[in-house]
PDB file of N, CA and C in Angstrom:
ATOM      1  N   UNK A   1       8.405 -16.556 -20.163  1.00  0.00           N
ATOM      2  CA  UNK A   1       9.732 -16.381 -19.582  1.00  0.00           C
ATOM      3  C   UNK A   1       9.785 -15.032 -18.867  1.00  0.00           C
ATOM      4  N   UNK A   2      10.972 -15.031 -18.068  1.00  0.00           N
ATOM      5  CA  UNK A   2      11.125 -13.527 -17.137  1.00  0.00           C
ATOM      6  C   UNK A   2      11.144 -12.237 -18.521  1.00  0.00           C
ATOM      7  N   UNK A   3      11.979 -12.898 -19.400  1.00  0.00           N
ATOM      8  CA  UNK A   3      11.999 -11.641 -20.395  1.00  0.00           C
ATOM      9  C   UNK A   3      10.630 -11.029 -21.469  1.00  0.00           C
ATOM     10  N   UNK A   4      10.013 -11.441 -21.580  1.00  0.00           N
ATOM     11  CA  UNK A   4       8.575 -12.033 -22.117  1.00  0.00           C
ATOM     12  C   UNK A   4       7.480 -11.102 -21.243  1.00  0.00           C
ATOM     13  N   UNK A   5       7.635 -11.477 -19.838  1.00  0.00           N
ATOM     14  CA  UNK A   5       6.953 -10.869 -18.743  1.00  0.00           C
ATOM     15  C   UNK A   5       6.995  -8.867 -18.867  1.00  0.00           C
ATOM     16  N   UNK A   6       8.710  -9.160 -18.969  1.00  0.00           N
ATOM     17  CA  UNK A   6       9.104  -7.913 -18.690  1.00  0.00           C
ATOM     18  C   UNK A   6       8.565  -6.918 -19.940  1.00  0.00           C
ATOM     19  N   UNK A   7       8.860  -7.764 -20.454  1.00  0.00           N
ATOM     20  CA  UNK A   7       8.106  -6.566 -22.212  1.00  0.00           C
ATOM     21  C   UNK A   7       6.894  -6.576 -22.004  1.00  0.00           C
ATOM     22  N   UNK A   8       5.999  -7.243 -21.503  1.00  0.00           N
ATOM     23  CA  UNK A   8       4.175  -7.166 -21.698  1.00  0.00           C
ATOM     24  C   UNK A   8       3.771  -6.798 -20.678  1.00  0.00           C
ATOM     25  N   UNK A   9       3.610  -5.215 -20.494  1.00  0.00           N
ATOM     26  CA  UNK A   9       3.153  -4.459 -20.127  1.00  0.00           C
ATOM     27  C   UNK A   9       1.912  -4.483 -19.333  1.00  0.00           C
ATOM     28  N   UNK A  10       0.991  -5.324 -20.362  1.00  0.00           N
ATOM     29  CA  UNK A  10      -0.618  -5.508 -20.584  1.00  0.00           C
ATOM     30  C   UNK A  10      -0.279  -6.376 -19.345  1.00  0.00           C
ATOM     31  N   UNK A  11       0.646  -7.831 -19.327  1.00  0.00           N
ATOM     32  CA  UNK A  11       0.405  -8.861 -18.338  1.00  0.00           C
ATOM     33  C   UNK A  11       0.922  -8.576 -16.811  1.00  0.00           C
ATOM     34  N   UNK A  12       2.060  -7.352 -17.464  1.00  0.00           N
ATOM     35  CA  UNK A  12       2.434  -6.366 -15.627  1.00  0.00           C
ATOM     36  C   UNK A  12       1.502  -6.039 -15.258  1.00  0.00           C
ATOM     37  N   UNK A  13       0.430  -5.268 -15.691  1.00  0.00           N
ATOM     38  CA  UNK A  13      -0.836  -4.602 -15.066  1.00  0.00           C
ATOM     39  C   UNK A  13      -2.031  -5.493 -14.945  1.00  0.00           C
ATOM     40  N   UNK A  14      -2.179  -6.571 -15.411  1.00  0.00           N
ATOM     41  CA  UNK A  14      -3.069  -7.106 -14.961  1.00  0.00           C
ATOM     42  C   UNK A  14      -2.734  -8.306 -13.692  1.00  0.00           C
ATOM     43  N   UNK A  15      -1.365  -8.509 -13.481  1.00  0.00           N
ATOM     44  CA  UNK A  15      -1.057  -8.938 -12.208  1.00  0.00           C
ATOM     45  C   UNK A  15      -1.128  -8.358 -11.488  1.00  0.00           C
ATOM     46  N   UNK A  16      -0.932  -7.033 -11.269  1.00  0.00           N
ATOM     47  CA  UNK A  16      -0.466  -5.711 -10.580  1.00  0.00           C
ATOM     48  C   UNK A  16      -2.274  -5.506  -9.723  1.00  0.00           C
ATOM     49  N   UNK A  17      -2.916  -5.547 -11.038  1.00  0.00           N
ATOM     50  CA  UNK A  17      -4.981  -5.030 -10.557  1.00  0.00           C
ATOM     51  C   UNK A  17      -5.272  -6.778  -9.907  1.00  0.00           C
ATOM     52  N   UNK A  18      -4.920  -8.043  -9.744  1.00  0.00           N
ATOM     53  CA  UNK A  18      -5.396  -8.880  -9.780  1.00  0.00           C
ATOM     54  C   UNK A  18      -4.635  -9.054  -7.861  1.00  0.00           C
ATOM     55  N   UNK A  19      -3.174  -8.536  -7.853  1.00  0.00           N
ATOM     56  CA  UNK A  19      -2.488  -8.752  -6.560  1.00  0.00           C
ATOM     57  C   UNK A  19      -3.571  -7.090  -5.790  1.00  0.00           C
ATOM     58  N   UNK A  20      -3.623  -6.440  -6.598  1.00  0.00           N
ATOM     59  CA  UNK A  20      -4.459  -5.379  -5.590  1.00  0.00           C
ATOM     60  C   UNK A  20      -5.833  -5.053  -4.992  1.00  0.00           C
ATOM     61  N   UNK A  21      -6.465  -6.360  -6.012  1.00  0.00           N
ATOM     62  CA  UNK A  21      -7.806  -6.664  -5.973  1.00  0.00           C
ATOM     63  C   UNK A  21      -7.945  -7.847  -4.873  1.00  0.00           C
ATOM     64  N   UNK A  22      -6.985  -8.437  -4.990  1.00  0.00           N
ATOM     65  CA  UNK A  22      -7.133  -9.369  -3.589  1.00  0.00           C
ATOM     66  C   UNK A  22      -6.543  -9.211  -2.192  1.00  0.00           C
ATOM     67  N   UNK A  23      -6.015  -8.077  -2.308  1.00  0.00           N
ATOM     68  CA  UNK A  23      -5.636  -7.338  -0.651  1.00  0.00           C
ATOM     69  C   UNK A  23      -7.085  -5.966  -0.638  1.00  0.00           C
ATOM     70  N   UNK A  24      -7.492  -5.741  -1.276  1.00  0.00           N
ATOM     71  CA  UNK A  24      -8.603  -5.253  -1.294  1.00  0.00           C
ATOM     72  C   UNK A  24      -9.911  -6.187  -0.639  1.00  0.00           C
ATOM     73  N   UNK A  25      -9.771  -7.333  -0.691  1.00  0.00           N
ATOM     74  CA  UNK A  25     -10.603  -8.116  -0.253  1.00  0.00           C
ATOM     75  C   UNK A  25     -10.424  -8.526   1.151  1.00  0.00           C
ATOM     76  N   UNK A  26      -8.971  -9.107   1.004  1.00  0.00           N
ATOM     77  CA  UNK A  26      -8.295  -9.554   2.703  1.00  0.00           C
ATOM     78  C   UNK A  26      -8.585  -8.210   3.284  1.00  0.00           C
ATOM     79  N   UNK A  27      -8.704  -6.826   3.438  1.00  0.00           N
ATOM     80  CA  UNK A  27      -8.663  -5.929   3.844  1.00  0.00           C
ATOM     81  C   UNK A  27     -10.262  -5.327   4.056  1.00  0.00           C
ATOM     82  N   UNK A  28     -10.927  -5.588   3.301  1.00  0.00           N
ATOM     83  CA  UNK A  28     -12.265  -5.104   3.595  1.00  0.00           C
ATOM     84  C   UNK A  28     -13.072  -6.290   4.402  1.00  0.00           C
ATOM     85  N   UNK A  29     -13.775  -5.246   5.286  1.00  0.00           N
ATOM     86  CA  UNK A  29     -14.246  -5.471   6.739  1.00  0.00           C
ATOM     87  C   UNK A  29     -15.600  -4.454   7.088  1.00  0.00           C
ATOM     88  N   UNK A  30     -16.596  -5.239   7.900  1.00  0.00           N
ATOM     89  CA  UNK A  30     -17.582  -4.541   8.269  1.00  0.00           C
ATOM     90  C   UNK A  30     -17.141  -3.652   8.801  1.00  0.00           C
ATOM     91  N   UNK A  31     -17.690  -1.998   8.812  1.00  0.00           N
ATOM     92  CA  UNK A  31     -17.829  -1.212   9.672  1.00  0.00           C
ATOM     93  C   UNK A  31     -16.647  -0.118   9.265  1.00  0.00           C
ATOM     94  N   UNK A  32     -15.492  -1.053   8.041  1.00  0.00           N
ATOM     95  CA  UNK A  32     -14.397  -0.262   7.418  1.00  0.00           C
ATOM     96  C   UNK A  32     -14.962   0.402   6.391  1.00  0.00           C
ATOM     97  N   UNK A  33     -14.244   1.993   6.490  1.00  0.00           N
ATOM     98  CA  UNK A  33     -14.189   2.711   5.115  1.00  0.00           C
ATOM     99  C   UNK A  33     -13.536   2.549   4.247  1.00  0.00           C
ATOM    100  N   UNK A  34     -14.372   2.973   3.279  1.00  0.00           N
ATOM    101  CA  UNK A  34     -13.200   2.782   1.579  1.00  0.00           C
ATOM    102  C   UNK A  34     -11.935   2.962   2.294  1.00  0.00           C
ATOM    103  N   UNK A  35     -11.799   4.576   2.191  1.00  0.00           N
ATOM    104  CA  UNK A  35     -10.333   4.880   3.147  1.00  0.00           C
ATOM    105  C   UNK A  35      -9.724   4.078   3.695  1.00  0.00           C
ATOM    106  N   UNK A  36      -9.739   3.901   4.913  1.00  0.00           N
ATOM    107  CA  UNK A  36      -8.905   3.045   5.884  1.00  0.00           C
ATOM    108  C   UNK A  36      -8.908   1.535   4.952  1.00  0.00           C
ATOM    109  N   UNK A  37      -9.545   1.046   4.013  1.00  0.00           N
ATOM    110  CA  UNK A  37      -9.511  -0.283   3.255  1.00  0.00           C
ATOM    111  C   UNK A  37      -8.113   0.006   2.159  1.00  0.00           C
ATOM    112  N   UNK A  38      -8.296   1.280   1.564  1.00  0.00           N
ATOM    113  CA  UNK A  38      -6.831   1.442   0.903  1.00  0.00           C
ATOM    114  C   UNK A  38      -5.830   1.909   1.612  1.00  0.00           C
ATOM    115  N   UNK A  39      -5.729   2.369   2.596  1.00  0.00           N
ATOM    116  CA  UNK A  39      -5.087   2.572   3.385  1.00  0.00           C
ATOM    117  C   UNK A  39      -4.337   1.901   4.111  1.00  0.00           C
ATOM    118  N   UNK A  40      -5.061   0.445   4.313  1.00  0.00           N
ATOM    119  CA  UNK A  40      -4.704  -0.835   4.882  1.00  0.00           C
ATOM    120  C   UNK A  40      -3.908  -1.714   3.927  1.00  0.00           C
ATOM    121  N   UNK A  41      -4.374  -1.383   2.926  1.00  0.00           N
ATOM    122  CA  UNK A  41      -3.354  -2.127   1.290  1.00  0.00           C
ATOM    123  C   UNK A  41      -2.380  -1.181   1.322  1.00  0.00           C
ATOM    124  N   UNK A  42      -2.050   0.000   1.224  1.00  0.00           N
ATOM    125  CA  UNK A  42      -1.329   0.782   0.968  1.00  0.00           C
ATOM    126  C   UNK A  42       0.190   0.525   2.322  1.00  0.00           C
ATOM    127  N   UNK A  43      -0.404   0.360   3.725  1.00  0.00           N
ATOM    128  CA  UNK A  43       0.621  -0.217   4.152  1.00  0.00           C
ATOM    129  C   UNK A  43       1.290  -1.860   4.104  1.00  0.00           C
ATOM    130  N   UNK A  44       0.318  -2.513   3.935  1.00  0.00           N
ATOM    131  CA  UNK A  44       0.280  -3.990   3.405  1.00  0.00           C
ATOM    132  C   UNK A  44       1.659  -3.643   2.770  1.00  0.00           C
ATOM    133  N   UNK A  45       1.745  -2.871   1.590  1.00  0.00           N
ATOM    134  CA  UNK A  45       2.365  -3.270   0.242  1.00  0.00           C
ATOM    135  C   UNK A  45       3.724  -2.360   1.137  1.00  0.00           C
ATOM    136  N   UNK A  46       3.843  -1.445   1.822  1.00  0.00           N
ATOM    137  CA  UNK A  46       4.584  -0.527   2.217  1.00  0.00           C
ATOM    138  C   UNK A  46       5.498  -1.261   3.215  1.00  0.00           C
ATOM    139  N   UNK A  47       4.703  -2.067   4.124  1.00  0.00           N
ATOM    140  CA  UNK A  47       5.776  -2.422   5.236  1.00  0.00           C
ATOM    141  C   UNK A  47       5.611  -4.071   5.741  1.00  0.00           C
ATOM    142  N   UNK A  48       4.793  -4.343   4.787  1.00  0.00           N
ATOM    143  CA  UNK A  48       4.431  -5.993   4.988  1.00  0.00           C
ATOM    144  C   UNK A  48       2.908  -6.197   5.135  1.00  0.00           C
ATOM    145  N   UNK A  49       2.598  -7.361   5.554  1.00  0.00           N
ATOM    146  CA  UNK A  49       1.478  -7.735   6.194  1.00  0.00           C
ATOM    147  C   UNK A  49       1.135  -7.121   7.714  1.00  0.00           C
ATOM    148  N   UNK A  50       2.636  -7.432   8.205  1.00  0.00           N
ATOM    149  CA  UNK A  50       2.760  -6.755   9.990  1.00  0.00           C
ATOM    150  C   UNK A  50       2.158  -5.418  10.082  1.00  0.00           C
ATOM    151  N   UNK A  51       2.826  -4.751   9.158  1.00  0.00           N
ATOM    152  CA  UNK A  51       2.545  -3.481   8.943  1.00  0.00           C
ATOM    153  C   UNK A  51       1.107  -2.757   8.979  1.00  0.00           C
ATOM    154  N   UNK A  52       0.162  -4.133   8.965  1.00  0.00           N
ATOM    155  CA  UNK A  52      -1.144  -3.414   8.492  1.00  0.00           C
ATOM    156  C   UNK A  52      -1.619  -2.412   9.654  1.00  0.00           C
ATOM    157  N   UNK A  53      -1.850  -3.133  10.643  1.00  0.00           N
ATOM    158  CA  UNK A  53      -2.555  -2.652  12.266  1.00  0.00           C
ATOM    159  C   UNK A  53      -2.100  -1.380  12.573  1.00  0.00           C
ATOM    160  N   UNK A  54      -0.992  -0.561  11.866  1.00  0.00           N
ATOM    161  CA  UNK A  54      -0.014   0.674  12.099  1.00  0.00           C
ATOM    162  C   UNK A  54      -0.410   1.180  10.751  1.00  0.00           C
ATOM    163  N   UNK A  55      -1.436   1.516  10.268  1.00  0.00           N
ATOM    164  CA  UNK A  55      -2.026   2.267   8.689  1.00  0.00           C
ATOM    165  C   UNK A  55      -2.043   3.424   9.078  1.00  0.00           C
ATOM    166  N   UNK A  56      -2.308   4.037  10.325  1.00  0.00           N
ATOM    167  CA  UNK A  56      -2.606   5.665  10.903  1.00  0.00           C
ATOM    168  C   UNK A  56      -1.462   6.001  11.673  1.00  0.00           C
ATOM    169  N   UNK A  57      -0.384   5.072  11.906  1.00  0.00           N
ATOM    170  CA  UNK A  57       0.525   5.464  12.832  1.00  0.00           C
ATOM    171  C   UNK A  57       1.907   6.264  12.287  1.00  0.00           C
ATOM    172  N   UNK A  58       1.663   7.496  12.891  1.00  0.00           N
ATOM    173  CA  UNK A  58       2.137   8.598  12.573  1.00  0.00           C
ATOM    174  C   UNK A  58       4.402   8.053  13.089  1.00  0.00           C
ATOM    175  N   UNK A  59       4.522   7.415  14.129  1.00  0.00           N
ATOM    176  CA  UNK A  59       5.196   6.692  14.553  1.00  0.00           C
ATOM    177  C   UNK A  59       5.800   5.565  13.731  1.00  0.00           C
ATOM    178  N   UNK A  60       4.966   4.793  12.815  1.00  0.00           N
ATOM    179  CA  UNK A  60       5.647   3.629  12.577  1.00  0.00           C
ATOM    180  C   UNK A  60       6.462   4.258  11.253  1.00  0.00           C
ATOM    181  N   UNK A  61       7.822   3.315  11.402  1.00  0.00           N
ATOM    182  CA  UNK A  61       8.479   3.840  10.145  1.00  0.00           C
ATOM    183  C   UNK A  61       8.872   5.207  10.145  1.00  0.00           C
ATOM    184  N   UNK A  62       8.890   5.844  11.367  1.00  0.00           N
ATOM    185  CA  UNK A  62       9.453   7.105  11.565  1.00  0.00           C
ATOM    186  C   UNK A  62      10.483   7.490  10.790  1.00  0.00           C
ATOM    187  N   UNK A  63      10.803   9.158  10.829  1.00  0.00           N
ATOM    188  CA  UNK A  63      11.991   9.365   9.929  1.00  0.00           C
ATOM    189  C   UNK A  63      13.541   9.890  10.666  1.00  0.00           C
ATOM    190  N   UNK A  64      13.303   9.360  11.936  1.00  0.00           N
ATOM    191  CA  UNK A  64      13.917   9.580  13.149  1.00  0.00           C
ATOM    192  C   UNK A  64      14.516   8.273  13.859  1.00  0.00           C
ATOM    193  N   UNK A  65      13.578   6.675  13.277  1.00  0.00           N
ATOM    194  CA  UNK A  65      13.693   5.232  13.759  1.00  0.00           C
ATOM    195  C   UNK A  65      14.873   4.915  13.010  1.00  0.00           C
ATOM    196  N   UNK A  66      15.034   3.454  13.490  1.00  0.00           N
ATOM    197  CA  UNK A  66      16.347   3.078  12.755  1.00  0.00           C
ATOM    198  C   UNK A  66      16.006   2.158  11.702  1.00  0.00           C
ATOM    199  N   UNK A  67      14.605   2.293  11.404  1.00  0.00           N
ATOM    200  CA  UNK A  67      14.451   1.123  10.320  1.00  0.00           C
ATOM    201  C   UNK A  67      13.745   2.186   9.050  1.00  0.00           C
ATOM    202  N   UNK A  68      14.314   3.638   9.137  1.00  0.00           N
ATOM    203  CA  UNK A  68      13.949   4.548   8.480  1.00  0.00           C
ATOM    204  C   UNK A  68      15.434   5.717   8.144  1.00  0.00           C
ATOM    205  N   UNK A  69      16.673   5.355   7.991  1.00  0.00           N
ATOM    206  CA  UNK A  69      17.880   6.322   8.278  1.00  0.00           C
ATOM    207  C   UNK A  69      18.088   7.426   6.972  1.00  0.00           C
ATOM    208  N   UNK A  70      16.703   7.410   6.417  1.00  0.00           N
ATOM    209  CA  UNK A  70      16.465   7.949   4.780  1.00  0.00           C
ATOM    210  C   UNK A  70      15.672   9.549   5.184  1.00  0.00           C
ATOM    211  N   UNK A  71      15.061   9.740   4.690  1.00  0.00           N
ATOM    212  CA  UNK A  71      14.077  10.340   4.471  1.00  0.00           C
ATOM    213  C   UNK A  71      12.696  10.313   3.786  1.00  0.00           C
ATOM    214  N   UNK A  72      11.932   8.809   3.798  1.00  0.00           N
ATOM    215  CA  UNK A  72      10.984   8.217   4.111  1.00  0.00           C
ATOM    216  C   UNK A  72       9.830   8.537   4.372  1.00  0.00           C
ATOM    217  N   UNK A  73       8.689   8.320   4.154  1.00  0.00           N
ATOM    218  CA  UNK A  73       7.495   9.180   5.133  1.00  0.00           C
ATOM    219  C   UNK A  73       7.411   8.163   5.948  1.00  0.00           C
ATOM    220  N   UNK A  74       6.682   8.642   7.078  1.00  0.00           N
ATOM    221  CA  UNK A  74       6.154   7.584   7.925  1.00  0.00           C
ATOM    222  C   UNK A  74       4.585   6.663   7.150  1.00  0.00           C
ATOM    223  N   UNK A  75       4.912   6.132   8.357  1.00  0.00           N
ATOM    224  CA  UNK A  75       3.381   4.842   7.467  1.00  0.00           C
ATOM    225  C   UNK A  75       2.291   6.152   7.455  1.00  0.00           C
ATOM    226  N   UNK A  76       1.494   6.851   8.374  1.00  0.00           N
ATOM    227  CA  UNK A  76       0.856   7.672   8.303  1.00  0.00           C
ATOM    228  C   UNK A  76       0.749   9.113   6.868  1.00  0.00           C
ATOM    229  N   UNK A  77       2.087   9.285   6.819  1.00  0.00           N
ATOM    230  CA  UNK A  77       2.019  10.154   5.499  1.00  0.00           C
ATOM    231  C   UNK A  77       1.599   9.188   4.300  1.00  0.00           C
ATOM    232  N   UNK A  78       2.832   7.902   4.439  1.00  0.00           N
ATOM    233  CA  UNK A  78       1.920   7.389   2.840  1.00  0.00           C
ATOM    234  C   UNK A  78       1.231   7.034   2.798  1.00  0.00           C
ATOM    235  N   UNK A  79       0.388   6.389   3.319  1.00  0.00           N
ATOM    236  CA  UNK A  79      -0.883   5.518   3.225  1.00  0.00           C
ATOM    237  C   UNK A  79      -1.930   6.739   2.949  1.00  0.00           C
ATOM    238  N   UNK A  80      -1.912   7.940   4.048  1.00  0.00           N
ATOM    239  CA  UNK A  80      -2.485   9.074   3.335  1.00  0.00           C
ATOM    240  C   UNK A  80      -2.370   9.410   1.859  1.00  0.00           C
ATOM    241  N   UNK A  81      -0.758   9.879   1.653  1.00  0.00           N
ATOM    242  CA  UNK A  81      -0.221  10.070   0.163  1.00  0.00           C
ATOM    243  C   UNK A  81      -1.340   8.928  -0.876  1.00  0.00           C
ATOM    244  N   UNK A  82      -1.279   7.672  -0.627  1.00  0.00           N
ATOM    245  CA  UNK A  82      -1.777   6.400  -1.168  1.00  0.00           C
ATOM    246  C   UNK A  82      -3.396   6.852  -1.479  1.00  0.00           C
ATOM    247  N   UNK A  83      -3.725   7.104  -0.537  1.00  0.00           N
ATOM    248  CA  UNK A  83      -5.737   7.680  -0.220  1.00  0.00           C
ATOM    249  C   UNK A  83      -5.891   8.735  -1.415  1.00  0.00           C
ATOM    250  N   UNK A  84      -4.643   9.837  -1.126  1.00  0.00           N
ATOM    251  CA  UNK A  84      -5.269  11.074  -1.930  1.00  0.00           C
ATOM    252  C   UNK A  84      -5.106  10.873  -3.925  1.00  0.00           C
ATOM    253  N   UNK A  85      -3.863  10.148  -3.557  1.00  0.00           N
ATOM    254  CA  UNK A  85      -3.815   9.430  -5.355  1.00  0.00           C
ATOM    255  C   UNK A  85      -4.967   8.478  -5.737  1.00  0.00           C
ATOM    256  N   UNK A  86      -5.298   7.509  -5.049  1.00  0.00           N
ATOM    257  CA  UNK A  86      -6.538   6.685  -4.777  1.00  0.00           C
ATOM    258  C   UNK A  86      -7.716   7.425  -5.746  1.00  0.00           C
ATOM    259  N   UNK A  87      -7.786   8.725  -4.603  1.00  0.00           N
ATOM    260  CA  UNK A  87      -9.109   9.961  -4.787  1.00  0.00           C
ATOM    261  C   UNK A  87      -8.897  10.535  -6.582  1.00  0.00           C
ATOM    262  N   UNK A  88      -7.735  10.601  -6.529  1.00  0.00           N
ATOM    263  CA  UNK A  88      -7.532  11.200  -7.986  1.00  0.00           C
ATOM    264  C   UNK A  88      -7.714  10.416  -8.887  1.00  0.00           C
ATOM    265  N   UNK A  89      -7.866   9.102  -8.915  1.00  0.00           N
ATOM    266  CA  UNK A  89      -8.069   8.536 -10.076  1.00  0.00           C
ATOM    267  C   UNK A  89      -6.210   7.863 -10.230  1.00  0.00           C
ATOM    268  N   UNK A  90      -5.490   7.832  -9.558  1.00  0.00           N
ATOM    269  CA  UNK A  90      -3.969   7.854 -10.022  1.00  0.00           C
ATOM    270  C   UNK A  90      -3.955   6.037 -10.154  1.00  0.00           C
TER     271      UNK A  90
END
């Protein structure tokens, strides 16, 4: 059940490694780095699927656009942000 789900912890995280392990896959590509491979999940999960092709774009998701009226990073900061936690072990 939803409530069941919500208490087991163990079965959040192993959906969680099982949904990240398979955009890890859709995402890795000849000639791609680790990097740009989490990087590419990292906007995946951030701004959609659409989102992927814009992983370095300093532009998309601006904090100046109108689909950003927050204070937000752009796709470029997090997907970075995403890389350097990545690096840490996070």
């Amino acid at each position: 059940t939803p409530a069941e789900y919500r208490a087991d912890v163990g079965a959040q995280n192993r959906l969680a490694s099982a949904y990240f392990n398979e955009l890890v896959e859709q995402h890795t590509a000849p000639g791609r780095s680790q990097e740009e491979i989490i990087r590419r999940v990292a906007a995946h999960h951030y701004g959609g699927p659409n989102a992927v092709q814009h992983w370095n774009n300093p532009g998309y998701h601006s904090r100046s656009g109108p689909y950003n009226p927050g204070n937000e990073p752009n796709m470029q900061e997090y997907t970075a942000s995403i890389w350097a936690k990545y690096q840490g072990g996070m």
